[in-house]
N, C-alpha and C. Protein backbone atom coordinates (compact mmCIF):
# COMPACT_ATOMS: atom_id res chain seq x y z
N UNK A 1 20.75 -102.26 33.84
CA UNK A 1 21.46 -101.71 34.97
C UNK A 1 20.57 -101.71 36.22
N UNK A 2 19.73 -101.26 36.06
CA UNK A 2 18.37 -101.30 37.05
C UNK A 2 18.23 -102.87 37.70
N UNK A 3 18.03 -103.94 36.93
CA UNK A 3 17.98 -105.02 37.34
C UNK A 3 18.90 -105.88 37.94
N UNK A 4 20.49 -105.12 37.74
CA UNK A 4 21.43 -105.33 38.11
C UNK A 4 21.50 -105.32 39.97
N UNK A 5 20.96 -104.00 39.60
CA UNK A 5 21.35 -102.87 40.96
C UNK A 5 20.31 -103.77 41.71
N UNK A 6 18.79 -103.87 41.55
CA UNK A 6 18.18 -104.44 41.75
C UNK A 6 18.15 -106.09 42.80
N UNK A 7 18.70 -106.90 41.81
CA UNK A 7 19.81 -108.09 42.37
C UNK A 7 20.72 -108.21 43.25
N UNK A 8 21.52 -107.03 43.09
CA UNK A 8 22.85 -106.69 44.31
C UNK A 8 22.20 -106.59 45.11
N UNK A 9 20.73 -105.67 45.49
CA UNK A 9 20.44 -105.13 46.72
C UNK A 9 19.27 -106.27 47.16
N UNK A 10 19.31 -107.47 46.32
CA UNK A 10 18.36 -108.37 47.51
C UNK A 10 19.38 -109.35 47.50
N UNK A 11 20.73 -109.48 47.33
CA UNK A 11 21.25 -110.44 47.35
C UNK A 11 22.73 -109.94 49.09
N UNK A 12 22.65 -108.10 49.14
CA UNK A 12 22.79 -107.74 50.01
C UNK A 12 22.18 -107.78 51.44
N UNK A 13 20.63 -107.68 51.70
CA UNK A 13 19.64 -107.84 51.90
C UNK A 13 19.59 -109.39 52.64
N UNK A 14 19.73 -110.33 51.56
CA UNK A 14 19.55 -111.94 51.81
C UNK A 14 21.19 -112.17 53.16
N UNK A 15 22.30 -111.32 52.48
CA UNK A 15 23.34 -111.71 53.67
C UNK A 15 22.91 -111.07 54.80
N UNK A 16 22.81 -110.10 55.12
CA UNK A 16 22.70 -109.26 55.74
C UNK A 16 21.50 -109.99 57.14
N UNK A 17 20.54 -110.98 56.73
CA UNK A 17 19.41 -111.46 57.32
C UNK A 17 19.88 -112.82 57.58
N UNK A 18 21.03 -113.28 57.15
CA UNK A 18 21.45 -114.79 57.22
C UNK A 18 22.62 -114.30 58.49
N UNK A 19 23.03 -113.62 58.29
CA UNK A 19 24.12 -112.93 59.63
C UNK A 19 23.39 -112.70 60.71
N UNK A 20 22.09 -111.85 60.52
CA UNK A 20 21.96 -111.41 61.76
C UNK A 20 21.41 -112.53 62.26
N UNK A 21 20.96 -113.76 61.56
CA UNK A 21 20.32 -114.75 62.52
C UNK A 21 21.19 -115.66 62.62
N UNK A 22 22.20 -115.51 62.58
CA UNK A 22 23.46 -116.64 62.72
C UNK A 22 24.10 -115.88 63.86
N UNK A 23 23.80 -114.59 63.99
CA UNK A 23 24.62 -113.74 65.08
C UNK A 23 23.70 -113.79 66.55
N UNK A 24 22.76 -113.90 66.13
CA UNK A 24 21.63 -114.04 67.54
C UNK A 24 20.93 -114.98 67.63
N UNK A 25 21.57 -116.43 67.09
CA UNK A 25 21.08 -117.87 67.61
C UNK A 25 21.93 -118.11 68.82
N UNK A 26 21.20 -118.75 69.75
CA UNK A 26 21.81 -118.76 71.00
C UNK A 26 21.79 -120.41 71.76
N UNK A 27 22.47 -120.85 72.02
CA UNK A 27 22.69 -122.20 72.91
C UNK A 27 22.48 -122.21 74.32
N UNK A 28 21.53 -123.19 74.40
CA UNK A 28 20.93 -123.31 75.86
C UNK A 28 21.29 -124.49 76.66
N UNK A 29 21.49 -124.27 77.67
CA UNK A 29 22.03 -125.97 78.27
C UNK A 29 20.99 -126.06 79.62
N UNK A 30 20.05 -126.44 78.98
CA UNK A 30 18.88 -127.01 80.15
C UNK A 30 19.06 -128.37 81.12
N UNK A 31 18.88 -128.42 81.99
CA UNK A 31 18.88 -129.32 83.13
C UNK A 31 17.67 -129.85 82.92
N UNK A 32 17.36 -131.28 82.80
CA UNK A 32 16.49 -131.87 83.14
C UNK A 32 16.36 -132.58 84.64
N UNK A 33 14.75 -132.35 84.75
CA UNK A 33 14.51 -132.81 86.10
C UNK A 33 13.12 -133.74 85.35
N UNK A 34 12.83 -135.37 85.47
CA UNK A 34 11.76 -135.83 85.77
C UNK A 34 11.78 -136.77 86.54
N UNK A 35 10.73 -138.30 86.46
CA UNK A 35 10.83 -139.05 87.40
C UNK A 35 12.04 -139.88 87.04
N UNK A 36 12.91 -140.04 86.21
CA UNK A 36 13.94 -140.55 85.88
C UNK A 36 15.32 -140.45 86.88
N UNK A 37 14.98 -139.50 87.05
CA UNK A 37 16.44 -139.05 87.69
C UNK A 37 16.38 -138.23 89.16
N UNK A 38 14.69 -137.72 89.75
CA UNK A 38 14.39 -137.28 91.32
C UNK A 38 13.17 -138.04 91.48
N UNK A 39 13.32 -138.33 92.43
CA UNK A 39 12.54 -139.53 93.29
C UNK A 39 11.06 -138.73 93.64
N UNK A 40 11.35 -137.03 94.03
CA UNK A 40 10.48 -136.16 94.38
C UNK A 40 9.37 -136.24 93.71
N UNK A 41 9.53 -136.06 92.19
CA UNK A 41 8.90 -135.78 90.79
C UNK A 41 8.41 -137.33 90.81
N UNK A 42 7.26 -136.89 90.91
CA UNK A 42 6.44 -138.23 90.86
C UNK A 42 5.04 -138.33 89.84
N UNK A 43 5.40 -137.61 89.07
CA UNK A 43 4.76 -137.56 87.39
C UNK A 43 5.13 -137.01 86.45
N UNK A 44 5.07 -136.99 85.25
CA UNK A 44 5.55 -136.93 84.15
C UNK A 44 5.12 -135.78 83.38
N UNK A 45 3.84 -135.04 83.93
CA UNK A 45 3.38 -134.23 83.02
C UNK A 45 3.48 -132.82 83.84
N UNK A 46 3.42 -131.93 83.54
CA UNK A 46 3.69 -130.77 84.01
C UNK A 46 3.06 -129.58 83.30
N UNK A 47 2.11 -128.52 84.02
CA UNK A 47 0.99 -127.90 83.24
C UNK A 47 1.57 -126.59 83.40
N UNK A 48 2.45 -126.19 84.88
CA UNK A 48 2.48 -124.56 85.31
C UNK A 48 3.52 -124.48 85.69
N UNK A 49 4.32 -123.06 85.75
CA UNK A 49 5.62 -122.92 86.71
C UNK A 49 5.65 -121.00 87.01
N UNK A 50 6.20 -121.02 87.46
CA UNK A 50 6.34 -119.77 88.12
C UNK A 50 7.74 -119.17 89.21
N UNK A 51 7.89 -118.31 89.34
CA UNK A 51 9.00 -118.02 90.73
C UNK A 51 8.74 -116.84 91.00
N UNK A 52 8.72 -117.64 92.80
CA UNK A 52 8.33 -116.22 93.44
C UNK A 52 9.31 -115.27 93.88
N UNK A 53 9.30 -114.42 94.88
CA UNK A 53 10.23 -113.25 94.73
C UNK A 53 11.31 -113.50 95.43
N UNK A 54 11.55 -114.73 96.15
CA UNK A 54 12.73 -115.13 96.88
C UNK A 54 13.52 -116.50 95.23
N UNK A 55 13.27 -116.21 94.70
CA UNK A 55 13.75 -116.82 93.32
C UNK A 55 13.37 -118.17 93.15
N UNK A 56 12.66 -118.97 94.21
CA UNK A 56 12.39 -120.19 94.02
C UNK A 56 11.62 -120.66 93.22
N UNK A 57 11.14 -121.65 92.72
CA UNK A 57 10.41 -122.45 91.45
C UNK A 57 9.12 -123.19 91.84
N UNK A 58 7.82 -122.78 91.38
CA UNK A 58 6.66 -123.37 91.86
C UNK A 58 6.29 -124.36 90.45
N UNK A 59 6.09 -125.54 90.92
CA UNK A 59 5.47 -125.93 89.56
C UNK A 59 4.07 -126.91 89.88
N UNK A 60 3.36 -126.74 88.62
CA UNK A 60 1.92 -127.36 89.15
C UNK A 60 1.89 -128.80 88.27
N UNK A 61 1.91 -129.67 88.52
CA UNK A 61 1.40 -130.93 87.73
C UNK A 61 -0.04 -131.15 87.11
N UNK A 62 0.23 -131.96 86.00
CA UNK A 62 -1.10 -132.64 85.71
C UNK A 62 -1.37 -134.00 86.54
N UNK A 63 -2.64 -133.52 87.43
CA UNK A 63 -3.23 -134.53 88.26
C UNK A 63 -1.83 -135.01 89.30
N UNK A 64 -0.94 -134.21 89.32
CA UNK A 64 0.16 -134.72 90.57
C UNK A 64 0.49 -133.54 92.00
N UNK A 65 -0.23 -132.70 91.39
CA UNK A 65 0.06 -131.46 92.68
C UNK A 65 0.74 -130.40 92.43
N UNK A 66 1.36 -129.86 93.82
CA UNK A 66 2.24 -128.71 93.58
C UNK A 66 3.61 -128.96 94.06
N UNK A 67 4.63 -128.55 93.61
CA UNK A 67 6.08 -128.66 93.23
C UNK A 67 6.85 -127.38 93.84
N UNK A 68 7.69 -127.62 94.63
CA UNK A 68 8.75 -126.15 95.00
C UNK A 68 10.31 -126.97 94.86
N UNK A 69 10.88 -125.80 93.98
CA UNK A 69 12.21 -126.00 93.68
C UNK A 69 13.17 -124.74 94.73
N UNK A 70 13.39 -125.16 95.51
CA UNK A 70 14.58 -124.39 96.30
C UNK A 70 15.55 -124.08 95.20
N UNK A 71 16.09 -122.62 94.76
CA UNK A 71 16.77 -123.03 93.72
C UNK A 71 18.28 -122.45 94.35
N UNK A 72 18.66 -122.18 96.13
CA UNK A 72 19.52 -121.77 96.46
C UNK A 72 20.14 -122.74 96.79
N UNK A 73 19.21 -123.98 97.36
CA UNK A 73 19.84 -125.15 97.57
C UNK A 73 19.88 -126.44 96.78
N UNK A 74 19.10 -126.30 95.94
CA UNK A 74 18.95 -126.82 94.53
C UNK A 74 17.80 -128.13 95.33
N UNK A 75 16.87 -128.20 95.91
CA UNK A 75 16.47 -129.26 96.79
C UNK A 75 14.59 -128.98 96.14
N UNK A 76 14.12 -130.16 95.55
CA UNK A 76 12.90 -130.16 95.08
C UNK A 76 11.74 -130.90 96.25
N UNK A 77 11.09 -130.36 96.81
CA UNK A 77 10.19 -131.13 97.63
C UNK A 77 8.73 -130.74 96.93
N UNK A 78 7.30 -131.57 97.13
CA UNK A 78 6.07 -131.97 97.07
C UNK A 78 5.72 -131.29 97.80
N UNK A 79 4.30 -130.19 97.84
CA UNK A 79 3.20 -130.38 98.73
C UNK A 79 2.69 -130.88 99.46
N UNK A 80 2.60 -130.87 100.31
CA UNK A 80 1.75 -132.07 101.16
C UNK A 80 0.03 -131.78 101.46
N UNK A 81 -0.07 -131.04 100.56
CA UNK A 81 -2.10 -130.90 100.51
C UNK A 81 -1.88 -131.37 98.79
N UNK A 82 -3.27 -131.11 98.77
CA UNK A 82 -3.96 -131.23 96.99
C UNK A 82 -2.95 -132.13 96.49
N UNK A 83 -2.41 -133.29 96.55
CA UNK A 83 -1.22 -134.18 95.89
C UNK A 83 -1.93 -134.95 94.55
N UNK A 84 -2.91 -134.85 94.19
CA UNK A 84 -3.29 -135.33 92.87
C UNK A 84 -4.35 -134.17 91.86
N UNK A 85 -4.04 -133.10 92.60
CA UNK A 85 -4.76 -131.93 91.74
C UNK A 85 -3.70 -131.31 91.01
N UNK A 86 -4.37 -130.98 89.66
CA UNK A 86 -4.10 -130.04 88.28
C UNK A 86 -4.31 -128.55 88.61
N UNK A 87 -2.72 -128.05 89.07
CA UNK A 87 -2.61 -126.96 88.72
C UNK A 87 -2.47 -126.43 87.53
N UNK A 88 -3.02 -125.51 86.98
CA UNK A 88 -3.58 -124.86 85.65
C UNK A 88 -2.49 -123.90 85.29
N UNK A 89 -2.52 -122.91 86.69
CA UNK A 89 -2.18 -121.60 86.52
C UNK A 89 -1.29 -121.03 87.38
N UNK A 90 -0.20 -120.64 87.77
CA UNK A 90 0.49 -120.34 89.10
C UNK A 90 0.79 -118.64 88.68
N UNK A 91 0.78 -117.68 89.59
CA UNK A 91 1.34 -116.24 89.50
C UNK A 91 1.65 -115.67 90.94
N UNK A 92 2.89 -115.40 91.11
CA UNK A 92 3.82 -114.65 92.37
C UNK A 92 2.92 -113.73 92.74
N UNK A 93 2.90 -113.80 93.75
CA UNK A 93 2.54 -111.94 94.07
C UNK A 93 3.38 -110.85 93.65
N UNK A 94 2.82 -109.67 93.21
CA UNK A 94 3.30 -108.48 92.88
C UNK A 94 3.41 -107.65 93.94
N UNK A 95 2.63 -107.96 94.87
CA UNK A 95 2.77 -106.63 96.35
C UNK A 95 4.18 -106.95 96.65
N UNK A 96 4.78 -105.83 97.03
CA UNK A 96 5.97 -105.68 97.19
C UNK A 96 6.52 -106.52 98.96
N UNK A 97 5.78 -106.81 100.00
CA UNK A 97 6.28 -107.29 100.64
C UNK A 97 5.79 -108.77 100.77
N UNK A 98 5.21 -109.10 99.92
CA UNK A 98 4.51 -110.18 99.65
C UNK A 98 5.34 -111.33 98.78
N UNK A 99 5.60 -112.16 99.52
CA UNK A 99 6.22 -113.49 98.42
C UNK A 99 5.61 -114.82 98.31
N UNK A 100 4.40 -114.55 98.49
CA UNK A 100 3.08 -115.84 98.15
C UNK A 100 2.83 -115.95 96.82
N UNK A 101 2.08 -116.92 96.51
CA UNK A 101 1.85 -117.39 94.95
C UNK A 101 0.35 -117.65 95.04
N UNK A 102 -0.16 -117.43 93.33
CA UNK A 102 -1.87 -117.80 93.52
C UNK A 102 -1.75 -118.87 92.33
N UNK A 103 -2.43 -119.59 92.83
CA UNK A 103 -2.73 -120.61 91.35
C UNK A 103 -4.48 -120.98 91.32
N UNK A 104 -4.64 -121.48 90.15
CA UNK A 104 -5.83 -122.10 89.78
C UNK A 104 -5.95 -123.76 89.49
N UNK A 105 -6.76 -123.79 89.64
CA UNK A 105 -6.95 -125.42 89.23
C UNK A 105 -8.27 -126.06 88.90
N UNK A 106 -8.56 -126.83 88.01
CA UNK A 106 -9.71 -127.25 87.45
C UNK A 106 -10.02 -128.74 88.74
N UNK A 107 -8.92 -128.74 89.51
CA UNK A 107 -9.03 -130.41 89.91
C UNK A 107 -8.95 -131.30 89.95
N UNK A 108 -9.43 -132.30 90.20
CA UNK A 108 -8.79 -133.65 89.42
C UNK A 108 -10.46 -134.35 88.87
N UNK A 109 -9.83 -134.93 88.03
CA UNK A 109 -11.13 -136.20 87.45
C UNK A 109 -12.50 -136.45 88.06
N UNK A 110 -13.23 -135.72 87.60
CA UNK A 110 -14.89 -136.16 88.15
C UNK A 110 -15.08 -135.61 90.13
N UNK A 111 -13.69 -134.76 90.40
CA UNK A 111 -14.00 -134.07 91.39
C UNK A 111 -14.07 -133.08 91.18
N UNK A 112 -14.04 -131.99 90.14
CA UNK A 112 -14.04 -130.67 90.61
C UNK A 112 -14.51 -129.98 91.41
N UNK A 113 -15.54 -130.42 91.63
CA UNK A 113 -16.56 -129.88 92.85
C UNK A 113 -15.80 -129.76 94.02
N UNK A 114 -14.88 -130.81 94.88
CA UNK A 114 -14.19 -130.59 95.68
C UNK A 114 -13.11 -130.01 95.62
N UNK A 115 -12.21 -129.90 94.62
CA UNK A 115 -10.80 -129.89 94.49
C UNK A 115 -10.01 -128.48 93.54
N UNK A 116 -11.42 -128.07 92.84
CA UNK A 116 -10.67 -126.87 91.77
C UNK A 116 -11.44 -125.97 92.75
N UNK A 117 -10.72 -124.64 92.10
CA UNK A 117 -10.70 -123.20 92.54
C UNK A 117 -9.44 -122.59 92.66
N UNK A 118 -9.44 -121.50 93.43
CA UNK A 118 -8.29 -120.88 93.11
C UNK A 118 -7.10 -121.01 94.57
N UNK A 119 -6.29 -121.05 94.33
CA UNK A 119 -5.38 -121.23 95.84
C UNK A 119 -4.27 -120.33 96.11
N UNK A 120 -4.46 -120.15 97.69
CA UNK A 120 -3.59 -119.27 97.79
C UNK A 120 -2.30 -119.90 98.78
N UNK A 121 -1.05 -119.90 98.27
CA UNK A 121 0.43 -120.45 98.50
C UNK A 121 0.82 -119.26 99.39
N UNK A 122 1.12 -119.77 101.02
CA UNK A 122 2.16 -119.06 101.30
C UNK A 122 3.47 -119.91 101.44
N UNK A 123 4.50 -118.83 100.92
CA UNK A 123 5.83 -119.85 100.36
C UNK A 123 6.64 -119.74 101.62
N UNK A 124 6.39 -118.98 102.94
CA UNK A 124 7.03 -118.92 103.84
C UNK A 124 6.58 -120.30 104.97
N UNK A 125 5.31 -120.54 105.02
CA UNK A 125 4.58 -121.67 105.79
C UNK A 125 4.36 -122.57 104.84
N UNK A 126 4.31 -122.55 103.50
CA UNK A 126 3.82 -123.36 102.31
C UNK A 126 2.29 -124.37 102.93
N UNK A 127 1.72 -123.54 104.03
CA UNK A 127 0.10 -123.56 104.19
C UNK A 127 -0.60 -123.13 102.66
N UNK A 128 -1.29 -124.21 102.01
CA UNK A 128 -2.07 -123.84 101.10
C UNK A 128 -3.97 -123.98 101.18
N UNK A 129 -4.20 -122.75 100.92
CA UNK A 129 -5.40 -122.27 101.34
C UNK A 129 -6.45 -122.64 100.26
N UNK A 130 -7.71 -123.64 99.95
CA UNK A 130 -8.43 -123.41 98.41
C UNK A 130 -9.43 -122.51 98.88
N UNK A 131 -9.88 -121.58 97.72
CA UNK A 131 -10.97 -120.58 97.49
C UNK A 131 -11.93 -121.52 96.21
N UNK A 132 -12.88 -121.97 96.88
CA UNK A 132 -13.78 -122.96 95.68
C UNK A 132 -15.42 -122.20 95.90
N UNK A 133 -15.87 -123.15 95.31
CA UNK A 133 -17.29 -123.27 96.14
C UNK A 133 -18.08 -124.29 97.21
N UNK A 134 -19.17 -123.71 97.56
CA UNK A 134 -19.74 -124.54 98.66
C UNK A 134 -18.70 -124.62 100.12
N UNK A 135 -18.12 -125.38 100.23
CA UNK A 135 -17.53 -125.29 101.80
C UNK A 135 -16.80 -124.32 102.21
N UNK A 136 -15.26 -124.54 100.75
CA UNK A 136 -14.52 -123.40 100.64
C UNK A 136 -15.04 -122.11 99.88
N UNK A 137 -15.86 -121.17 100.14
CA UNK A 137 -16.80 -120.41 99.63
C UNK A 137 -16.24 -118.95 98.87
N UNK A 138 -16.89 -118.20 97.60
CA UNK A 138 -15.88 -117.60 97.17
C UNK A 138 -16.57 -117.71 95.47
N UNK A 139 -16.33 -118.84 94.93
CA UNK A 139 -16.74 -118.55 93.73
C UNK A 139 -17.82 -119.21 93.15
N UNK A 140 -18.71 -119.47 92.42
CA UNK A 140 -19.84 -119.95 92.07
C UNK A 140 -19.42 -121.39 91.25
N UNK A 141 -18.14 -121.58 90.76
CA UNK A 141 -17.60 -122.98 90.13
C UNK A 141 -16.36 -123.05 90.38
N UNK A 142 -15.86 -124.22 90.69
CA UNK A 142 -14.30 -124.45 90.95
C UNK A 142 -13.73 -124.86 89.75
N UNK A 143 -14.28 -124.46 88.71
CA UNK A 143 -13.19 -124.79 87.79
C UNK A 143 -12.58 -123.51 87.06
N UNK A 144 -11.69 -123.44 87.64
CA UNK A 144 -10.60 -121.82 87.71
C UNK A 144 -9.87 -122.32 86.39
N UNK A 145 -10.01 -121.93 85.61
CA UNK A 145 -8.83 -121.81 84.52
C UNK A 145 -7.61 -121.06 84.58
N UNK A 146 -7.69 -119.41 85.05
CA UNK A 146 -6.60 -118.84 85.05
C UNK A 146 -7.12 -117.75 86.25
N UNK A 147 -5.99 -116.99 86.63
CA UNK A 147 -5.97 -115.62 87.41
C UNK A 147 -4.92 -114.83 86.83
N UNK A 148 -5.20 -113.68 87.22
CA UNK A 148 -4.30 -112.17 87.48
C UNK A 148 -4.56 -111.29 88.56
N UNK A 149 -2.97 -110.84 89.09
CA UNK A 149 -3.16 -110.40 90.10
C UNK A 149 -2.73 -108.43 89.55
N UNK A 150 -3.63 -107.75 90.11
CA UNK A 150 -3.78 -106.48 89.96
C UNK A 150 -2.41 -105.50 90.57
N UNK A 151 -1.68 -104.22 90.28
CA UNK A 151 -0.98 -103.55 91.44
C UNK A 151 -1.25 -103.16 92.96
N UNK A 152 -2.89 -103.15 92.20
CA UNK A 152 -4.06 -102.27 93.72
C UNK A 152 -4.07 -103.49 95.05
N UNK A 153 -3.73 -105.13 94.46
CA UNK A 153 -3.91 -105.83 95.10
C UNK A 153 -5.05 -106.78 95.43
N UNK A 154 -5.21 -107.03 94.06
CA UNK A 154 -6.55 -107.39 94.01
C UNK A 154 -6.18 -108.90 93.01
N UNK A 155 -7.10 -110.51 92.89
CA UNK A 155 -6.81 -110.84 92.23
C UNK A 155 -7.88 -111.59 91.38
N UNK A 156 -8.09 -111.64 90.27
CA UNK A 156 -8.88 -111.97 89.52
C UNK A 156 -9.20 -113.67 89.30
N UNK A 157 -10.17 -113.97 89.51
CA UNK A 157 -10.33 -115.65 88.84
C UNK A 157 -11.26 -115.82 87.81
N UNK A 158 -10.75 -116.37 86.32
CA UNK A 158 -11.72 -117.17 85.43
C UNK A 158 -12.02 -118.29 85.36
N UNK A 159 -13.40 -118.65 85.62
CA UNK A 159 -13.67 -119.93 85.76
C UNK A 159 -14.70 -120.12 84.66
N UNK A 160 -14.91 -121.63 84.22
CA UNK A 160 -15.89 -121.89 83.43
C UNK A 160 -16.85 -122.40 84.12
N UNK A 161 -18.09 -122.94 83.45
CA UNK A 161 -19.51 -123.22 83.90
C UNK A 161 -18.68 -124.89 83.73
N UNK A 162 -19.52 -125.90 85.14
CA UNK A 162 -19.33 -126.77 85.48
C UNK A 162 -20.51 -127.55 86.04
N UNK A 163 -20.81 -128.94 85.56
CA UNK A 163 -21.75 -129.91 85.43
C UNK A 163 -21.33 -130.76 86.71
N UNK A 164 -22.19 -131.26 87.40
CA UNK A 164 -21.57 -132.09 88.74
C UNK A 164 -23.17 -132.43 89.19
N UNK A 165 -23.09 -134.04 88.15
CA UNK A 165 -24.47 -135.03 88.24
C UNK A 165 -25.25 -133.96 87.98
N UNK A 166 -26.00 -133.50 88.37
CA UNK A 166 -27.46 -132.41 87.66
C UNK A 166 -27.55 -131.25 88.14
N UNK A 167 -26.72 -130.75 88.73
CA UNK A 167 -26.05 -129.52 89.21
C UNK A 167 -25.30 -128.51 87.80
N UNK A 168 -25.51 -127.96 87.78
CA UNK A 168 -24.65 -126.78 86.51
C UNK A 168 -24.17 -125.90 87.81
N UNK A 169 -22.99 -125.32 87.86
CA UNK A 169 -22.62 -124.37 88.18
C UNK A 169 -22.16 -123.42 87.25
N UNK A 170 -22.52 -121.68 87.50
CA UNK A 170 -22.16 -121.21 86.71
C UNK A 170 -20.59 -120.59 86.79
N UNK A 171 -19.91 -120.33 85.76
CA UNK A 171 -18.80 -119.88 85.60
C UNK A 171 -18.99 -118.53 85.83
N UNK A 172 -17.65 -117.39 85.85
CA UNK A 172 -17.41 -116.25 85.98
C UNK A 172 -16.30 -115.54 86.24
N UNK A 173 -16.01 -114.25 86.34
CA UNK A 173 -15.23 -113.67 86.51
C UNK A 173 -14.99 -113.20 88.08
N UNK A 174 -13.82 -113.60 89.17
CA UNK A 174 -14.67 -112.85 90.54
C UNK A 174 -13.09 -112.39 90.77
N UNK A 175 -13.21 -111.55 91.70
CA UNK A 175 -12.40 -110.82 92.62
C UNK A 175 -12.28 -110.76 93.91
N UNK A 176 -11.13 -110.24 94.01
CA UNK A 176 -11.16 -110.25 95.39
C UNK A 176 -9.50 -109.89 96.28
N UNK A 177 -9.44 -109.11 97.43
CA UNK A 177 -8.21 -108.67 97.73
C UNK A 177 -7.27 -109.59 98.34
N UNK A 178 -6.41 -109.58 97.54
CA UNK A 178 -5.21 -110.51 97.87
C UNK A 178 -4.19 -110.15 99.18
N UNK A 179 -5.19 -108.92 99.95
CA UNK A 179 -3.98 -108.16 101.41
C UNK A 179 -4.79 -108.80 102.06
N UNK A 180 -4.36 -110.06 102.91
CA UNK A 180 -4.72 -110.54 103.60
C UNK A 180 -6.44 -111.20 103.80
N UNK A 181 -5.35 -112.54 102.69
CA UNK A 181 -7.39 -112.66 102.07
C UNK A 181 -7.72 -113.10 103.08
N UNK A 182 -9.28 -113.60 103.24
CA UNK A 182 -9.95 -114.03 104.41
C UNK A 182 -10.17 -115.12 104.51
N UNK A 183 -10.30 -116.21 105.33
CA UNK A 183 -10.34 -118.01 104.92
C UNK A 183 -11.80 -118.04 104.76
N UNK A 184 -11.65 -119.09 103.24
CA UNK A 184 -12.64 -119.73 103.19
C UNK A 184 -14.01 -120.20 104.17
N UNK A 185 -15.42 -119.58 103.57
CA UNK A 185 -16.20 -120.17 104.54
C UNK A 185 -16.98 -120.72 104.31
């Protein structure tokens, strides 16, 4: 009887888990966008995306740049700076009157030195600002892997240690206030 009861209640059990995932599988109807079908999209690989607080779509390429999707008018345009740099990392601002974006980037191929660090997007001028080292001054290596941006307004960059011909730069953790950052010096 025991083994009975036993049976009923994993064979109750077994429906019970086949329903609920038959009840909360869900169908998605995604839109594709690549170079197939927008002329804009002018590579194939794609590393980052994000949306900032006016709902639009940032996306970062591998080795192709940065990407904005108007998504009121449905209209995809290119960057017109950094057009062959690897965005890594993209994140909206959280300050409340703020609708800029920060991303990271390692760079492109055997430039990092010039080209990675961290950047700051304004989505109203779509002026993009890099925070690197040496010219654009700020962090000790431009190869930014990721950021986070704080409530206080503050935003974080991780970068790794970076080789450039016999140069090591070291990697680190840096900061810095995202209210009206200061340009690069």
């Amino acid at each position: 009887m025991k083994q009975t009861l036993h049976l009923f209640a994993k064979a109750i059990l077994l429906l019970v888990l086949i329903n609920t995932s038959t009840a909360s599988a869900q169908n998605y109807n995604f839109t594709t966008w690549n170079t197939g079908n927008n002329s804009v999209l002018t590579v194939s690989a794609f590393r980052s995306v994000t949306i900032d607080k006016r709902g639009n779509a940032w996306v970062g390429a591998d080795l192709g740049g940065l990407y904005n999707f108007n998504t009121k008018d449905s209209i995809w345009k290119k960057a017109n700076t950094y057009l062959d740099v690897t965005f890594r990392h993209l994140v909206p601002s959280n300050i409340v009157a703020d609708s800029n974006v920060w991303a990271t980037s390692i760079g492109k191929s055997a430039v990092q030195a010039i080209t990675g660090g961290a950047y700051h997007i304004n989505t109203k001028t779509e002026v993009i600002t890099q925070y690197g080292s040496g010219i654009a001054g700020g962090l000790s290596s431009r190869y930014a892997n990721s950021l986070a941006l704080s409530k206080s307004g503050k935003v974080y960059v991780a970068s790794a240690q970076m080789l450039t011909g016999t140069t090591t730069f070291q990697g680190g953790v840096y900061v810095s206030s995202t209210l009206n950052p200061p340009p690069p010096s």
